[in-house]
PDB file of N, CA and C in Angstrom:
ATOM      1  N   UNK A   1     -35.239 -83.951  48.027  1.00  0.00           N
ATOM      2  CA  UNK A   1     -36.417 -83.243  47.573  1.00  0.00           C
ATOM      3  C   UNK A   1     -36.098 -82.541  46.257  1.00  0.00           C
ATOM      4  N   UNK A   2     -37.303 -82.858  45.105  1.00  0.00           N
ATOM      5  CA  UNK A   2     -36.591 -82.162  43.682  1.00  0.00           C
ATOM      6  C   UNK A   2     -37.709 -80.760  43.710  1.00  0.00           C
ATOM      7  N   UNK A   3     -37.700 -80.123  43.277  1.00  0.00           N
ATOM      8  CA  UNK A   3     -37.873 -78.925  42.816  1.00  0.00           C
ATOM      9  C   UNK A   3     -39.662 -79.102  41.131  1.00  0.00           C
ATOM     10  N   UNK A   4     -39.615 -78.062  40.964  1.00  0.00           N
ATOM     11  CA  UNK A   4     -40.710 -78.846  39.421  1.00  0.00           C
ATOM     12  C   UNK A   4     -39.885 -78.707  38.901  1.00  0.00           C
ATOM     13  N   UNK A   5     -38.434 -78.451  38.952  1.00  0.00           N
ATOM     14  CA  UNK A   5     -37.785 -78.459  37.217  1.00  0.00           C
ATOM     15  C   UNK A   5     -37.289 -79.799  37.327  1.00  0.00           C
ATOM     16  N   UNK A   6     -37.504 -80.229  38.596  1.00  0.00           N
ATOM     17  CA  UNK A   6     -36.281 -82.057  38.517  1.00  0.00           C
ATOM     18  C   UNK A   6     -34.787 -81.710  38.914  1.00  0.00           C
ATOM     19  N   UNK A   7     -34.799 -80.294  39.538  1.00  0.00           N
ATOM     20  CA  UNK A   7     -33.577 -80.717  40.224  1.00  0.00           C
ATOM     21  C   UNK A   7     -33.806 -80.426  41.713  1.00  0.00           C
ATOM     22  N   UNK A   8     -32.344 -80.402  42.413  1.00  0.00           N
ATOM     23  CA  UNK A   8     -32.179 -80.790  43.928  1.00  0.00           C
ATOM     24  C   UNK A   8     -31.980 -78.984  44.049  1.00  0.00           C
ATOM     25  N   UNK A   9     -32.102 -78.733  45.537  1.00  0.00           N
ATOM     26  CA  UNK A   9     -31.488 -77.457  45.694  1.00  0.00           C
ATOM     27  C   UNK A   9     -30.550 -77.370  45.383  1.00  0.00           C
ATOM     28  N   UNK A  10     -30.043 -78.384  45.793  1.00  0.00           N
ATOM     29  CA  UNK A  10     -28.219 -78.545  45.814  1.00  0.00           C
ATOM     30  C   UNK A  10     -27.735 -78.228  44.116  1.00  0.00           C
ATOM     31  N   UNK A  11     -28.279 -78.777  43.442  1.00  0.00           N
ATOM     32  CA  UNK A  11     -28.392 -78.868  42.107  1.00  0.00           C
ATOM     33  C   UNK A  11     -28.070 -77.594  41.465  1.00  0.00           C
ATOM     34  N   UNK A  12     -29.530 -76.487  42.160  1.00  0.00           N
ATOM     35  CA  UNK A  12     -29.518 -75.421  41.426  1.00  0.00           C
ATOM     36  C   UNK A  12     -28.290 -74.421  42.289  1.00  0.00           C
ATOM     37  N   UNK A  13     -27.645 -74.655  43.167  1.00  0.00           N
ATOM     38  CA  UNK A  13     -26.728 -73.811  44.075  1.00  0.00           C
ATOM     39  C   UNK A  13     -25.587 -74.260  43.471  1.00  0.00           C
ATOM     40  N   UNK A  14     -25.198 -75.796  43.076  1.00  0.00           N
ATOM     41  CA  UNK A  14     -24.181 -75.713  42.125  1.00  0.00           C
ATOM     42  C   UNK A  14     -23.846 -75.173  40.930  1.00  0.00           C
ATOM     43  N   UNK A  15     -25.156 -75.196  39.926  1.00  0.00           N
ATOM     44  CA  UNK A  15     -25.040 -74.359  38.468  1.00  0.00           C
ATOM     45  C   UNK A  15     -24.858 -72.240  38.962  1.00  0.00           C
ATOM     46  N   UNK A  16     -25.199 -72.182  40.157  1.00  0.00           N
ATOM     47  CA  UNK A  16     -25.305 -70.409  40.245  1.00  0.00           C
ATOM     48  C   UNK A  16     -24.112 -70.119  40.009  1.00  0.00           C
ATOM     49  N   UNK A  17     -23.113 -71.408  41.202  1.00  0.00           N
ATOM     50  CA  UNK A  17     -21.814 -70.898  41.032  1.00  0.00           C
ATOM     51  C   UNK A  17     -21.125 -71.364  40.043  1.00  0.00           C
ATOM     52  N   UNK A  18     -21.106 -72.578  38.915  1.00  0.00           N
ATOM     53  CA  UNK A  18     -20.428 -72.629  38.119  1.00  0.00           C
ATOM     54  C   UNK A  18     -20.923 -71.741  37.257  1.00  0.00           C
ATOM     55  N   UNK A  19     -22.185 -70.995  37.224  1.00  0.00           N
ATOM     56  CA  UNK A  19     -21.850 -69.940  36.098  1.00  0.00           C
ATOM     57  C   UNK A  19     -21.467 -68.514  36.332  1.00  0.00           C
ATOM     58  N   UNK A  20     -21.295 -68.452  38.147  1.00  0.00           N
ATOM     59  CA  UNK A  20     -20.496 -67.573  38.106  1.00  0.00           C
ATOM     60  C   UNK A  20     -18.956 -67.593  38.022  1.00  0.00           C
ATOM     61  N   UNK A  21     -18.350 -68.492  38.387  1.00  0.00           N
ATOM     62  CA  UNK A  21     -17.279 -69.184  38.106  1.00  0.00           C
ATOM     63  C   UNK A  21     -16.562 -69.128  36.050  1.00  0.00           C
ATOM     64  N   UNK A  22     -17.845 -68.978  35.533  1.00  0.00           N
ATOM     65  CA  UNK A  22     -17.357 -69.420  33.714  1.00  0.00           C
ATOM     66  C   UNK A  22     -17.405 -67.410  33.229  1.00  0.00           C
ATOM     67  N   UNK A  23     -18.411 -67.167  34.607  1.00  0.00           N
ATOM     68  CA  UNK A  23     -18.318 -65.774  34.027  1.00  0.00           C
ATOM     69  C   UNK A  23     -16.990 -64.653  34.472  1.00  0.00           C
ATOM     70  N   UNK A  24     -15.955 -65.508  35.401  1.00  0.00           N
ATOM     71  CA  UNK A  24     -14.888 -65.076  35.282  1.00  0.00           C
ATOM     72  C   UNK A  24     -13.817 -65.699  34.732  1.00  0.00           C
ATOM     73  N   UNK A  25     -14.302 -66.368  34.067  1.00  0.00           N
ATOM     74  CA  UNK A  25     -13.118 -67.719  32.921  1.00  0.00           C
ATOM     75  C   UNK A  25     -12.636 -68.601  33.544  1.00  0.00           C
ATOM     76  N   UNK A  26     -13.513 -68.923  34.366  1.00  0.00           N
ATOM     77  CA  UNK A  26     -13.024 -70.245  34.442  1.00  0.00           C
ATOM     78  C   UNK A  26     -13.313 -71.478  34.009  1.00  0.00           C
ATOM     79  N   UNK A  27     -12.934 -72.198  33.303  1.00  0.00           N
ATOM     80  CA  UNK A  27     -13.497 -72.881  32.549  1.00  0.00           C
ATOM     81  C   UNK A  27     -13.677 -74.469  33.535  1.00  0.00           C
ATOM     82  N   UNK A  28     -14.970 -74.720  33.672  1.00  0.00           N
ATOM     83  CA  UNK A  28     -15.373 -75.336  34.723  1.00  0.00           C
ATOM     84  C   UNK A  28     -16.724 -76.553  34.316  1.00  0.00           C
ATOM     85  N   UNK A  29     -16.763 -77.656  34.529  1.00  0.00           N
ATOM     86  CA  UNK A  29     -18.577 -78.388  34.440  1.00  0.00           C
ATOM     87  C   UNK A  29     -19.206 -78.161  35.670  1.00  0.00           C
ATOM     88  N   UNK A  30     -18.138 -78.217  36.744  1.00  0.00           N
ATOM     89  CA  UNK A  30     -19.011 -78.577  38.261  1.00  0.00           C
ATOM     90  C   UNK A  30     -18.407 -77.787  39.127  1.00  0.00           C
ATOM     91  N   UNK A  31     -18.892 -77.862  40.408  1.00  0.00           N
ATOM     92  CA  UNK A  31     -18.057 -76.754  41.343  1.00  0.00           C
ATOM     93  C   UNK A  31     -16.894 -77.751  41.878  1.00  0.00           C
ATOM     94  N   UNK A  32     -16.973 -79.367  41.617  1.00  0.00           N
ATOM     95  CA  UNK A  32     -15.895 -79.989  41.624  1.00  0.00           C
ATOM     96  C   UNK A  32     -14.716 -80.164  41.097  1.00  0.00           C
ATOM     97  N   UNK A  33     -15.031 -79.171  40.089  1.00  0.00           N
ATOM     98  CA  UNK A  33     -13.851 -79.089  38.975  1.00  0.00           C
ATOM     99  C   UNK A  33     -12.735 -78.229  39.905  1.00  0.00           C
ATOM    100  N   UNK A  34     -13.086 -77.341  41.097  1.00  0.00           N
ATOM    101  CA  UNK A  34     -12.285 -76.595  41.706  1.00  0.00           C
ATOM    102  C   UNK A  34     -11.482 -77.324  42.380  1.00  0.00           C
ATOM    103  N   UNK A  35     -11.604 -78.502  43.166  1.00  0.00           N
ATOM    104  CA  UNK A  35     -11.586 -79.502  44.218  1.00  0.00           C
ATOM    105  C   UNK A  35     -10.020 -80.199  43.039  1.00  0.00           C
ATOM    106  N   UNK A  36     -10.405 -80.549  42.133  1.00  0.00           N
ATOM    107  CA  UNK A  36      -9.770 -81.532  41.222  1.00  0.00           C
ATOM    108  C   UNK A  36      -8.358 -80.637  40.591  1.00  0.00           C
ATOM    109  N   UNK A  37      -8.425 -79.324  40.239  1.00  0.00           N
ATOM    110  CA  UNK A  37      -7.989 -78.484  39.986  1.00  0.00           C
ATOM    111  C   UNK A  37      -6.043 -78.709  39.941  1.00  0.00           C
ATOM    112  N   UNK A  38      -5.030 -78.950  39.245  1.00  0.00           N
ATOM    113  CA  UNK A  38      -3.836 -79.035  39.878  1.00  0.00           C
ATOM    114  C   UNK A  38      -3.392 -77.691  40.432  1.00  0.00           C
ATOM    115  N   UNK A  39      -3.930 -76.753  39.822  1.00  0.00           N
ATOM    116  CA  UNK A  39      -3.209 -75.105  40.661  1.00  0.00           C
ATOM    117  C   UNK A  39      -4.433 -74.851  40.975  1.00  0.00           C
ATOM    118  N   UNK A  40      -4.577 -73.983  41.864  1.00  0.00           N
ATOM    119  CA  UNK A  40      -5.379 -73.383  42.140  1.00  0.00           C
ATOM    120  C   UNK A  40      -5.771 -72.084  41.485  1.00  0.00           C
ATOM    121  N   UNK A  41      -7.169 -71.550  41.000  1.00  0.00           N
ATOM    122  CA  UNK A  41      -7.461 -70.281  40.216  1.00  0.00           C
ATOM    123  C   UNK A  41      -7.497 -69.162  41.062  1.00  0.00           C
ATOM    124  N   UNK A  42      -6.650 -68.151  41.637  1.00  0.00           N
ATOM    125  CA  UNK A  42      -7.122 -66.666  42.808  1.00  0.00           C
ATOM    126  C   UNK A  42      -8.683 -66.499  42.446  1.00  0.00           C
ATOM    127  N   UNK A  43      -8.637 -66.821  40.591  1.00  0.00           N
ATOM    128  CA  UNK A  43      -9.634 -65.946  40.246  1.00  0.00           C
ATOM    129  C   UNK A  43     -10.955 -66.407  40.395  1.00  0.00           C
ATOM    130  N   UNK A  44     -11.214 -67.925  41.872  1.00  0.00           N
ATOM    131  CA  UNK A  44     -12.163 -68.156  41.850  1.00  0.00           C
ATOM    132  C   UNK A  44     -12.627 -67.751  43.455  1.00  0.00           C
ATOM    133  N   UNK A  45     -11.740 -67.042  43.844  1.00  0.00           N
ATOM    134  CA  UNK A  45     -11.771 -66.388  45.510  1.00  0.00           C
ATOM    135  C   UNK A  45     -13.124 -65.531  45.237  1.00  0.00           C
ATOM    136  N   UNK A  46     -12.920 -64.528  44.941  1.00  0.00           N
ATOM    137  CA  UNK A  46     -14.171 -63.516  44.967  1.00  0.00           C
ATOM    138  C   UNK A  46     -15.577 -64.449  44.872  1.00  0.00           C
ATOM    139  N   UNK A  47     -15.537 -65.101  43.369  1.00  0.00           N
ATOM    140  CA  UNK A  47     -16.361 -65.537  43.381  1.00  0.00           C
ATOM    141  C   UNK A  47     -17.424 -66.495  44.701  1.00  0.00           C
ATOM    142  N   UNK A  48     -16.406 -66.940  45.033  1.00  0.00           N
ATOM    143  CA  UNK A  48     -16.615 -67.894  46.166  1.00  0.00           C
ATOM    144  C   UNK A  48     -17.256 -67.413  47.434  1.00  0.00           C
ATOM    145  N   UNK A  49     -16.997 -66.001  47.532  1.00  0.00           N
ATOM    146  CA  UNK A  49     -16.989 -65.230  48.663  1.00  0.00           C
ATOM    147  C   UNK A  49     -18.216 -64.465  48.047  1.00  0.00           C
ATOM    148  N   UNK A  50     -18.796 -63.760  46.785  1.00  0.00           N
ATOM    149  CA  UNK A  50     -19.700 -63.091  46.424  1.00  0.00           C
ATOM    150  C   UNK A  50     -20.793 -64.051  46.510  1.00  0.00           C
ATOM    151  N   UNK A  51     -20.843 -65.176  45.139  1.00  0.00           N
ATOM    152  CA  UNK A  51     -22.371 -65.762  45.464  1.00  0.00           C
ATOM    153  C   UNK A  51     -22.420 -66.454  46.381  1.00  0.00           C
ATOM    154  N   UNK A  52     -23.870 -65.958  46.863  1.00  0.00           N
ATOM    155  CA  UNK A  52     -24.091 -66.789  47.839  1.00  0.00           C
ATOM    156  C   UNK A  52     -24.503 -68.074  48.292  1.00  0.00           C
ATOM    157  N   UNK A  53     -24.313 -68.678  46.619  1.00  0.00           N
ATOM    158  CA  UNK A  53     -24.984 -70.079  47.397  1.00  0.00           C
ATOM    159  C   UNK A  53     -23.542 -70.815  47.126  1.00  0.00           C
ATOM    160  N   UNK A  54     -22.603 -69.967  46.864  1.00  0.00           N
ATOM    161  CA  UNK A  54     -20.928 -70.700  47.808  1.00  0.00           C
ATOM    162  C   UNK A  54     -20.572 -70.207  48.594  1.00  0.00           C
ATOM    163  N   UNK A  55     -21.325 -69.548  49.512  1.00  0.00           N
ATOM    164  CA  UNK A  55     -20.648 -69.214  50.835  1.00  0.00           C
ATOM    165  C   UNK A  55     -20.588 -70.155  52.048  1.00  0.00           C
ATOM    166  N   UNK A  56     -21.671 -71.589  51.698  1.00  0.00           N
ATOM    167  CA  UNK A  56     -21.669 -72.180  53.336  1.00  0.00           C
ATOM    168  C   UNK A  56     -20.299 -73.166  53.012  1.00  0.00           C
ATOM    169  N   UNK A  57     -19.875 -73.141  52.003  1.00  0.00           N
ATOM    170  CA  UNK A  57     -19.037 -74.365  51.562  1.00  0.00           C
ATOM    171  C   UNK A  57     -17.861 -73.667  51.085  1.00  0.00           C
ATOM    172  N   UNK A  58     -17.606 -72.224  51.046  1.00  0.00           N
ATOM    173  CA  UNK A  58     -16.247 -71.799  50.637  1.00  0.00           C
ATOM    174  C   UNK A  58     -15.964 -71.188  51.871  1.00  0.00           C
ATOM    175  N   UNK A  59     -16.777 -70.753  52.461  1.00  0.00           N
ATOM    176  CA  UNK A  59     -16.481 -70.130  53.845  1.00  0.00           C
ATOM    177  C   UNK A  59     -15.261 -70.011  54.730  1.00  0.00           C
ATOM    178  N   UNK A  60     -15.539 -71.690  55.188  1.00  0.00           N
ATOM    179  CA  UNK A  60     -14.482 -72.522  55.975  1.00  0.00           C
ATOM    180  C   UNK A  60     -13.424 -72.625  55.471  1.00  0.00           C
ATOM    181  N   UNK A  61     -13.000 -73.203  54.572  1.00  0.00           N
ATOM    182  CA  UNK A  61     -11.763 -72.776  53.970  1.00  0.00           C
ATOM    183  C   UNK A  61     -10.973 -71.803  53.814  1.00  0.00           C
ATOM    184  N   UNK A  62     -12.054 -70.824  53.169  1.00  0.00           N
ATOM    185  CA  UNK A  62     -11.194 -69.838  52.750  1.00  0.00           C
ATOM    186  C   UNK A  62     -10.389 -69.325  54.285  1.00  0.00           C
ATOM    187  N   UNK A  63     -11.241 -69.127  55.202  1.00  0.00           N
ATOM    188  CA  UNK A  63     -10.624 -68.619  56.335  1.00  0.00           C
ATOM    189  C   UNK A  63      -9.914 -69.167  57.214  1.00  0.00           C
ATOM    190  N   UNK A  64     -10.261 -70.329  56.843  1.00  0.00           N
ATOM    191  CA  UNK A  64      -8.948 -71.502  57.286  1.00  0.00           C
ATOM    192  C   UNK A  64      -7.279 -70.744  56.721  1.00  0.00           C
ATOM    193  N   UNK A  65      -7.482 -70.964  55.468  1.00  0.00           N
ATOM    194  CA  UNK A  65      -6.429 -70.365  54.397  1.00  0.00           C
ATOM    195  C   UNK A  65      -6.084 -68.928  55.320  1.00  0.00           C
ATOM    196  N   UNK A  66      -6.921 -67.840  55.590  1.00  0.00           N
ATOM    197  CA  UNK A  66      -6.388 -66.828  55.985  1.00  0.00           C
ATOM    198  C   UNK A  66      -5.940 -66.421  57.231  1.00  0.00           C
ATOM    199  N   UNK A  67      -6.389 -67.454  57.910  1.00  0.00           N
ATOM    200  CA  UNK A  67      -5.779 -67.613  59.599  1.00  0.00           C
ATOM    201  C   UNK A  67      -4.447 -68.194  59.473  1.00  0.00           C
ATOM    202  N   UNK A  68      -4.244 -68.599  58.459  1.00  0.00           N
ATOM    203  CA  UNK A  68      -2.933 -69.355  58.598  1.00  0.00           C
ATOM    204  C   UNK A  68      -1.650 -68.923  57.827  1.00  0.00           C
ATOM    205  N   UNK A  69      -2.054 -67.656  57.350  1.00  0.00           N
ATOM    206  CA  UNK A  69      -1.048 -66.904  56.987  1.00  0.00           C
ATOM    207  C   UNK A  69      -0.446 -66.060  58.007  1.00  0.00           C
ATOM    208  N   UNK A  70       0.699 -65.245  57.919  1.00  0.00           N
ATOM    209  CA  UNK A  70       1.135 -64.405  58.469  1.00  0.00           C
ATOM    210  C   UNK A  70       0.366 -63.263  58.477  1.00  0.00           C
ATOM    211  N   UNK A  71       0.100 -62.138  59.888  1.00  0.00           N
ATOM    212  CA  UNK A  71      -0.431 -61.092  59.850  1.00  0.00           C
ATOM    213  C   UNK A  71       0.119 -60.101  59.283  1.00  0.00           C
ATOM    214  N   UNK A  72       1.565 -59.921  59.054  1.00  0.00           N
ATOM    215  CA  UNK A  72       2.715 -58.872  58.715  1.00  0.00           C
ATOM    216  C   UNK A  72       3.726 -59.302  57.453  1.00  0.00           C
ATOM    217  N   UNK A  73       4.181 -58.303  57.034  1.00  0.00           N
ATOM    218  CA  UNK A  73       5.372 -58.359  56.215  1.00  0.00           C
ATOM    219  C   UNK A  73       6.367 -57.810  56.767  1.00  0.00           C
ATOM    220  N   UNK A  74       7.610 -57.715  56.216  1.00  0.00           N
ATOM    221  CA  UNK A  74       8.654 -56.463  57.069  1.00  0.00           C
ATOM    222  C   UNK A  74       7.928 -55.276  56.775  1.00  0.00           C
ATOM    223  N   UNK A  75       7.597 -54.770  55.729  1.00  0.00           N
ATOM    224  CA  UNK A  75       7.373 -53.504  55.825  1.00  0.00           C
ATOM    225  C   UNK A  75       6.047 -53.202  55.821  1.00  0.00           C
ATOM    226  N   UNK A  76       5.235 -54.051  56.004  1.00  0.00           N
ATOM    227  CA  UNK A  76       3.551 -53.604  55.936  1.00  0.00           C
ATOM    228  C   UNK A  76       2.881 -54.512  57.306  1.00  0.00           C
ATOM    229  N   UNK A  77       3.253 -54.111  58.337  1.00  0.00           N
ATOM    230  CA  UNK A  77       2.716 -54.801  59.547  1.00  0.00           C
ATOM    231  C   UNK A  77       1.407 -54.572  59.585  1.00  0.00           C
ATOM    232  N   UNK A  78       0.478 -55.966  59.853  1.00  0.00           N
ATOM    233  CA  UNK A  78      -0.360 -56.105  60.036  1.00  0.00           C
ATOM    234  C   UNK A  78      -1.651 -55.457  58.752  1.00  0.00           C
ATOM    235  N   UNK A  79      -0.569 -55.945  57.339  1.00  0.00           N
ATOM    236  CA  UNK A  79      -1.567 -55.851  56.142  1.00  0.00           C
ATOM    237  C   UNK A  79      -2.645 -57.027  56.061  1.00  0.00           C
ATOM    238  N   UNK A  80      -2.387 -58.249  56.252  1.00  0.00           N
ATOM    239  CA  UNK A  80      -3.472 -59.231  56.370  1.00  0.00           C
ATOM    240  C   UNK A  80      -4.785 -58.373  56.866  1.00  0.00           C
ATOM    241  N   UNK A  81      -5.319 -58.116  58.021  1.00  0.00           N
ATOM    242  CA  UNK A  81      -5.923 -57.591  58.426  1.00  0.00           C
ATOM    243  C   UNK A  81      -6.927 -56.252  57.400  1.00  0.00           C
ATOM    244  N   UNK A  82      -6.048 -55.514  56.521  1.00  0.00           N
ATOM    245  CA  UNK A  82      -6.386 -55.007  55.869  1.00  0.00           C
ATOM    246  C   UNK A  82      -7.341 -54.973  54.425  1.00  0.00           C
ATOM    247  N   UNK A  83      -7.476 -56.882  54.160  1.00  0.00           N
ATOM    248  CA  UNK A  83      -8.307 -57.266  53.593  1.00  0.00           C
ATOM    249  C   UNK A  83      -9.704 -56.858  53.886  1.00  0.00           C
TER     250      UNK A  83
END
């Protein structure tokens, strides 16, 4: 289904986040550019987690990623949590 401008939802939920994505430097065309990426950017976490039209699709991951860390350090038990 297109929209009157001629695009998809999907369309316009990808440009929200690549321009929130460019508005923390990342220099990006698509939200696939993250996917393709050889390092990974931290500095596209927030983002991912703030707008919301990357939350149904950064979601899972991200918390994938954070379940699978350690809860503790030696000296800061149970800092994970503290996020």
């Amino acid at each position: 289904m297109t929209r009157s401008d001629g695009k998809t939802p999907g369309e316009k939920e990808d440009e929200a986040v690549v321009a929130a994505l460019r508005r923390v430097g990342l220099d990006v065309q698509s939200v696939y550019d993250l996917v393709n990426m050889k390092t990974p950017d931290p500095a596209a976490v927030p983002v991912l987690i703030e707008v919301p039209e990357a939350r149904p699709v950064a979601a899972p991951p991200l918390l994938r990623e954070f379940l699978s860390l350690p809860s503790n350090t030696r000296s800061q038990p149970h800092t994970k949590y503290a996020a």
